[in-house]
Protein backbone atom coordinates (compact mmCIF):
# COMPACT_ATOMS: atom_id res chain seq x y z
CA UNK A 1 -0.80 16.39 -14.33
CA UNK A 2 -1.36 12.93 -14.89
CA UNK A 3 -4.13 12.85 -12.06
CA UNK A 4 -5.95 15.17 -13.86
CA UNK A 5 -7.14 13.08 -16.48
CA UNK A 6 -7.11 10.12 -15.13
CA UNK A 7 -4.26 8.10 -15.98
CA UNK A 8 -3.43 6.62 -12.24
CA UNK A 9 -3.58 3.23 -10.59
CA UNK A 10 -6.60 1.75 -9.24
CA UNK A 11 -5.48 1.97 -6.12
CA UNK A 12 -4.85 5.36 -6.14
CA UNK A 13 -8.00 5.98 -7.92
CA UNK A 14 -10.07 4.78 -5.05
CA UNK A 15 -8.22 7.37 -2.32
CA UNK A 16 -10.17 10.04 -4.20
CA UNK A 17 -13.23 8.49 -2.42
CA UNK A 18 -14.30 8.15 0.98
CA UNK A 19 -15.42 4.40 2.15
CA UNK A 20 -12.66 2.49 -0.52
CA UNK A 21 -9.31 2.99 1.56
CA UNK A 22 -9.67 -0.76 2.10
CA UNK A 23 -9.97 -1.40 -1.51
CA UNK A 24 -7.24 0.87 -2.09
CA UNK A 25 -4.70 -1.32 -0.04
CA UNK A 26 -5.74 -4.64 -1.44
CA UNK A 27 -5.09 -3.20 -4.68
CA UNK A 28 -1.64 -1.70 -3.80
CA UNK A 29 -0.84 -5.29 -1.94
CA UNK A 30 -1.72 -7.02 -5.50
CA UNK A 31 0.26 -4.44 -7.13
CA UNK A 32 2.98 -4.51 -4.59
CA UNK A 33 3.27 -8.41 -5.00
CA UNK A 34 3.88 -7.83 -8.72
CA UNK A 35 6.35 -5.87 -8.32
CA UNK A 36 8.46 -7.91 -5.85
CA UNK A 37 8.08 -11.03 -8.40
CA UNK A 38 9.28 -9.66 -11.45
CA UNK A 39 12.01 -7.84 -9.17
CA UNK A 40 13.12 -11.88 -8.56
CA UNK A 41 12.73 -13.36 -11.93
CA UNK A 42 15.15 -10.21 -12.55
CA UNK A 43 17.47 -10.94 -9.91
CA UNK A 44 17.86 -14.84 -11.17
CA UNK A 45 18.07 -13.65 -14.71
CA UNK A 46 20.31 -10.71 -14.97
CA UNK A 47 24.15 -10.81 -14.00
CA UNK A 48 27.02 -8.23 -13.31
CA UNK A 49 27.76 -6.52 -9.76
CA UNK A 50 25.55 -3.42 -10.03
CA UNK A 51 23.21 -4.51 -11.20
CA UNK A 52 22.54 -7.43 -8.91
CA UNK A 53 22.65 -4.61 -6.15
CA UNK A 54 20.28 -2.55 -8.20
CA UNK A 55 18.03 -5.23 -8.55
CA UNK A 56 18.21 -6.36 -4.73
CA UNK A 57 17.73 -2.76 -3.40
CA UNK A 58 14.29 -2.80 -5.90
CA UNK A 59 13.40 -6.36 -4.23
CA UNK A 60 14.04 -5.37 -0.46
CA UNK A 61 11.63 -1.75 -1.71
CA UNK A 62 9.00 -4.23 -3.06
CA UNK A 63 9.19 -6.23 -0.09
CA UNK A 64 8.57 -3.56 2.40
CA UNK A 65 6.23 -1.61 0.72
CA UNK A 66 4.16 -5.30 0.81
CA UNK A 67 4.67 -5.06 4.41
CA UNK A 68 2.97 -1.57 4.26
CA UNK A 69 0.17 -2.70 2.21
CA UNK A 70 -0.77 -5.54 4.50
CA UNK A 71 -0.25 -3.86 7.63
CA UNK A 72 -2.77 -0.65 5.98
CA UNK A 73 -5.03 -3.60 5.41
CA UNK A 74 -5.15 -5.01 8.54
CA UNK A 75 -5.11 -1.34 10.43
CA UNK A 76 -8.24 -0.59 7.91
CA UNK A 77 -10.02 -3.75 8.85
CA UNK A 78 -9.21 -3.15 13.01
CA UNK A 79 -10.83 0.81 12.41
CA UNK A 80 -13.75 -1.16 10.71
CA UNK A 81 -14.41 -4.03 13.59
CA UNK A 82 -13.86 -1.54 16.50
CA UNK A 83 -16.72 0.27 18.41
CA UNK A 84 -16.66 4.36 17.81
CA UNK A 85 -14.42 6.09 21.08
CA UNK A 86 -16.86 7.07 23.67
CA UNK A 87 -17.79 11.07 23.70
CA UNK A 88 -15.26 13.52 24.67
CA UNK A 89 -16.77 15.24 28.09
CA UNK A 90 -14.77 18.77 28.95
CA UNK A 91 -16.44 19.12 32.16
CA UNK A 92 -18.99 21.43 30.71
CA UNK A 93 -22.53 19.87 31.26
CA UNK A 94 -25.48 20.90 29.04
């Protein structure tokens, strides 16, 4: 419901749109990174057993979906720098 008018992320925004998948996973990297920070300045500020583990589980979560992020980034960027596949033949000539 939200989609519909227009109250998502940037990065999300730019999936509606062909050409701006690389855009959309800088944007979820930066976002990602944000994430994972204040996910530490909570672990080193907040105390008590379940939390901690709370707080961890949300760090190692931030932390991965980084890895995702980059690794869309780089896979966008390899698409990008490649040559097109050469023409599929099925035997049938023209």
């Amino acid at each position: 419901m939200s989609a519909i008018f227009g109250i998502v992320s940037p990065g999300t925004y730019c999936l509606f749109f062909s050409g701006y998948e690389s855009l959309a996973a800088l944007l979820y990297t930066i976002g990602s990174v944000g994430f994972a920070s204040v996910d530490f300045q909570e672990l080193l500020t907040f105390e008590g057993g379940y939390l901690r583990t709370n707080i961890c589980l949300s760090l190692i979560g931030s932390i991965f979906y980084i890895i995702g992020s980059v690794v869309s980034v780089l896979a966008e960027r390899a698409s990008f720098m490649s040559p097109p596949p050469p023409p599929l033949h099925l035997g049938i000539l023209p």
